[in-house]
Protein backbone atom coordinates (compact mmCIF):
# COMPACT_ATOMS: atom_id res chain seq x y z
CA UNK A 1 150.01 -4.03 93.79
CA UNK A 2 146.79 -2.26 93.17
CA UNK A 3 147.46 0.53 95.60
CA UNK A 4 151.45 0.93 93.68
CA UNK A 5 149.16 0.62 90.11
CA UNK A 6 147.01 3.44 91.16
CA UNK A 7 149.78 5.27 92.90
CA UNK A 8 151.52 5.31 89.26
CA UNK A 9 148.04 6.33 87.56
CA UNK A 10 147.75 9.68 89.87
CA UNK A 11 151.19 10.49 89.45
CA UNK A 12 151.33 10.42 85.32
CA UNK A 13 148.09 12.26 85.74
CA UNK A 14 149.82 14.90 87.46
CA UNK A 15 152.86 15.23 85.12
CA UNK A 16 150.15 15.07 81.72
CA UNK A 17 148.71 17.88 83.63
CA UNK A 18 151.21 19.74 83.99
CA UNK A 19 151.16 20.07 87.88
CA UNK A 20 154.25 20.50 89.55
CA UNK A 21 155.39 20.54 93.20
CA UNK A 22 156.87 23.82 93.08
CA UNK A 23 154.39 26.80 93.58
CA UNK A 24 154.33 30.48 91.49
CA UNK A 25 153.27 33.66 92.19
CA UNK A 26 150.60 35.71 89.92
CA UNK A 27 150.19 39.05 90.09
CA UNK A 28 146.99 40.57 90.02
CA UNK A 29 145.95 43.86 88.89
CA UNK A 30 142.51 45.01 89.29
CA UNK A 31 140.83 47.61 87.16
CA UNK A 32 138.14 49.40 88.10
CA UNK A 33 135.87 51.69 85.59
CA UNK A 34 133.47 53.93 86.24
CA UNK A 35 130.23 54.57 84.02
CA UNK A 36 128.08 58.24 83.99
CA UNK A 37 124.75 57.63 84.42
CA UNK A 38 124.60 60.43 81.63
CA UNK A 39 126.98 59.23 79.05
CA UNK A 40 125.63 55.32 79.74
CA UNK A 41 121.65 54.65 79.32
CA UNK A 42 121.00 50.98 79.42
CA UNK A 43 118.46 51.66 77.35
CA UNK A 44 120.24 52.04 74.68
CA UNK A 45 120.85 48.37 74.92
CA UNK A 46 117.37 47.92 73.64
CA UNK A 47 116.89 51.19 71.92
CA UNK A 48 118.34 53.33 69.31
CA UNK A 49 117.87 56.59 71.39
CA UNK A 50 117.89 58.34 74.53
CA UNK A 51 116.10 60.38 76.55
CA UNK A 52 116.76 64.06 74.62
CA UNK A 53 117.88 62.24 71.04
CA UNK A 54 114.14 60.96 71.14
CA UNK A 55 112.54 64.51 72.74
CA UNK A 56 114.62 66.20 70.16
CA UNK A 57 113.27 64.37 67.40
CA UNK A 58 109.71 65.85 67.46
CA UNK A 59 108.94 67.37 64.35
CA UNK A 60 106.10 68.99 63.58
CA UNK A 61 105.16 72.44 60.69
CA UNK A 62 108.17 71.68 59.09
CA UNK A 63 110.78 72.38 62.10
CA UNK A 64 111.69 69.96 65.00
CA UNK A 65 110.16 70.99 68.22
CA UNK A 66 111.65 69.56 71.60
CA UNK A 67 110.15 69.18 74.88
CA UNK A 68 110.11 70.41 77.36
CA UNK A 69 109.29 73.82 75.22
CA UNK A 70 108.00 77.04 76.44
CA UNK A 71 105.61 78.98 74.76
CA UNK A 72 106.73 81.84 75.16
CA UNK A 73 108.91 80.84 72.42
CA UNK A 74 106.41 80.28 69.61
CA UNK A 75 104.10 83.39 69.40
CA UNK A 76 101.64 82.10 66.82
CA UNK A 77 100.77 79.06 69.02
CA UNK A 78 97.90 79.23 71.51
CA UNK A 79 97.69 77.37 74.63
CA UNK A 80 94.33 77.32 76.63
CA UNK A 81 92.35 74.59 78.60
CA UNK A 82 94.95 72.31 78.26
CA UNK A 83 95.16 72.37 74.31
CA UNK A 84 97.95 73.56 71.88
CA UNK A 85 96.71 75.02 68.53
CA UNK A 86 99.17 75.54 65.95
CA UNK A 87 99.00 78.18 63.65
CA UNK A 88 97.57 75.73 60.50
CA UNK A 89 94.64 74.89 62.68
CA UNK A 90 95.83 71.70 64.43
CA UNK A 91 96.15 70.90 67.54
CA UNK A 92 97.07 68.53 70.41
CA UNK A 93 96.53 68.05 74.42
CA UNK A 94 99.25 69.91 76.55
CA UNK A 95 100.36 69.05 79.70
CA UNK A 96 102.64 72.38 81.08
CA UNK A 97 104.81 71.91 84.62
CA UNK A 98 105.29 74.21 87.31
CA UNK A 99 107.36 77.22 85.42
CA UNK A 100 104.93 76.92 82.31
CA UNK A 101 107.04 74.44 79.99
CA UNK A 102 104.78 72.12 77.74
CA UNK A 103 106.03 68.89 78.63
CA UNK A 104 103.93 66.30 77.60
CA UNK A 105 101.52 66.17 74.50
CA UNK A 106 98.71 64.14 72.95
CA UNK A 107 98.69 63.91 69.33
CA UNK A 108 95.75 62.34 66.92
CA UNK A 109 95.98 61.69 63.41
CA UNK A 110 92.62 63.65 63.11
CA UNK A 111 93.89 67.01 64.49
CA UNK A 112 97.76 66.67 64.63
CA UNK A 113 99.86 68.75 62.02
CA UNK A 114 100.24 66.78 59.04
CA UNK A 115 104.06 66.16 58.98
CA UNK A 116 103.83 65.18 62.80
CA UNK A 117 106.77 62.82 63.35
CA UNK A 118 109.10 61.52 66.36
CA UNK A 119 111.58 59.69 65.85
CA UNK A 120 110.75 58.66 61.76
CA UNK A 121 107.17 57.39 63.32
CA UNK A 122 104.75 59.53 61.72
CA UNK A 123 100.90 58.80 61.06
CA UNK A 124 101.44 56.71 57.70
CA UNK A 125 103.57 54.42 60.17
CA UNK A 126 102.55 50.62 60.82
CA UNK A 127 103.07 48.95 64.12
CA UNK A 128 106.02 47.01 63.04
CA UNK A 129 107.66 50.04 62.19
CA UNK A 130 108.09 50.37 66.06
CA UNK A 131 110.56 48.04 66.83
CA UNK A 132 112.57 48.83 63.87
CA UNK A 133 112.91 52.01 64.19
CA UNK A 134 112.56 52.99 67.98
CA UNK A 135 113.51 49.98 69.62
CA UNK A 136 111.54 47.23 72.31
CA UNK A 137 108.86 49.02 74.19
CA UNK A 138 108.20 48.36 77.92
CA UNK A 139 104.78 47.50 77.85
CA UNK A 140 102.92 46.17 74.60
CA UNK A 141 98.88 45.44 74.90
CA UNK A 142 96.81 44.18 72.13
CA UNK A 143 97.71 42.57 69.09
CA UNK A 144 98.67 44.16 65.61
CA UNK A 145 95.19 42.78 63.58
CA UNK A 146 93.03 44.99 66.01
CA UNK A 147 94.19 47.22 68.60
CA UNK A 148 97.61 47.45 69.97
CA UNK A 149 99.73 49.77 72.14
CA UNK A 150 103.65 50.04 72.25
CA UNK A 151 104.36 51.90 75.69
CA UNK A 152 108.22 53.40 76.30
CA UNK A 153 109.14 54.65 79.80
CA UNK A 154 112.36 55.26 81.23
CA UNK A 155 116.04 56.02 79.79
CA UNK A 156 115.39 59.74 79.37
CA UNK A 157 111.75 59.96 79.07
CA UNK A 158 108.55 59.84 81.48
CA UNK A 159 106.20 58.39 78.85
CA UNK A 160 106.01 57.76 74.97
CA UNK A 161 103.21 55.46 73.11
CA UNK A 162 101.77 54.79 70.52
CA UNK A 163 98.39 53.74 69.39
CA UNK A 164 96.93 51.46 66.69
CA UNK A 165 93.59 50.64 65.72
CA UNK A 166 93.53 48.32 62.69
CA UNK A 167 96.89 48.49 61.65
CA UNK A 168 96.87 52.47 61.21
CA UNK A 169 98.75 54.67 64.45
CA UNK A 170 95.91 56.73 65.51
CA UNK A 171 98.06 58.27 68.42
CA UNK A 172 100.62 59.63 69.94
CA UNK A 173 101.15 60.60 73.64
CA UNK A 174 104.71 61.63 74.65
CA UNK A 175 105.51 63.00 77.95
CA UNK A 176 109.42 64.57 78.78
């Protein structure tokens, strides 16, 4: 009796659950995608930007100014012992690679051109202006009351940061 009672039990299970004794066939098609590591950055996941969006952004005496640059292009700048001096008197470390491209620089508020900006982060900015506007950095040390640094690597770029002492961005290193 118990084994006929549990006997009915598994068999209205099956039929609630729709199983059946006869077997179908599903086809299966597979898709497969591919991705260009140039058209797909996944940091753009975490970022607004990528690699030459963000280089391209660099504005500075009222035009934007990309890296790497060569300055050859811009006769009224002056590059010697590692510094770039503008033509209004600022300036900013220079780092140049092998052909003579500037591809990195070093910006301070003190001696940066006043409309210095990269990516709408310019020397007015305040730290939490970096994750809203250019995304979650890879490394960030300090903590906004005192000191703090938001370092960016990767997806495009070598090195950007940005430093703040006591809430004011005090600078800016950025490196193609």
């Amino acid at each position: 009796m118990k084994y006929t009672t549990l006997l009915a039990i598994a068999v209205s299970a099956a039929i609630l659950s729709g199983c059946t004794t006869e077997t179908t066939e599903t086809e299966v098609t597979e898709t497969t995608s591919e991705t260009s590591a140039t058209t797909f950055n996944q940091y753009i996941l975490t970022r607004g930007w990528d690699g030459n969006e963000l280089l391209e952004s660099i504005f500075y005496l009222g035009e934007y100014h990309p890296l790497p640059m060569s300055i050859e292009d811009k006769p009224d700048y002056t590059l010697s012992d590692g510094f770039l001096y503008f033509p209004d008197g600022s300036y900013a470390r220079a780092a140049v690679d092998n052909d003579g491209r500037i591809v990195a620089l070093n910006l301070s508020a003190d001696t940066a051109p006043d409309d210095f900006s990269i990516y709408g982060i310019d020397f007015n900015s305040r730290p939490s202006e970096i994750s809203e506007k250019v995304g979650f950095a890879n490394a960030v040390v300090g903590n906004e009351e005192e000191d703090i640094m938001f370092e960016f690597t990767g997806g495009g770029i070598s090195q950007l940061t940005f430093k703040f002492s006591q809430k004011k961005l005090i600078a800016v290193y950025i490196h193609a």
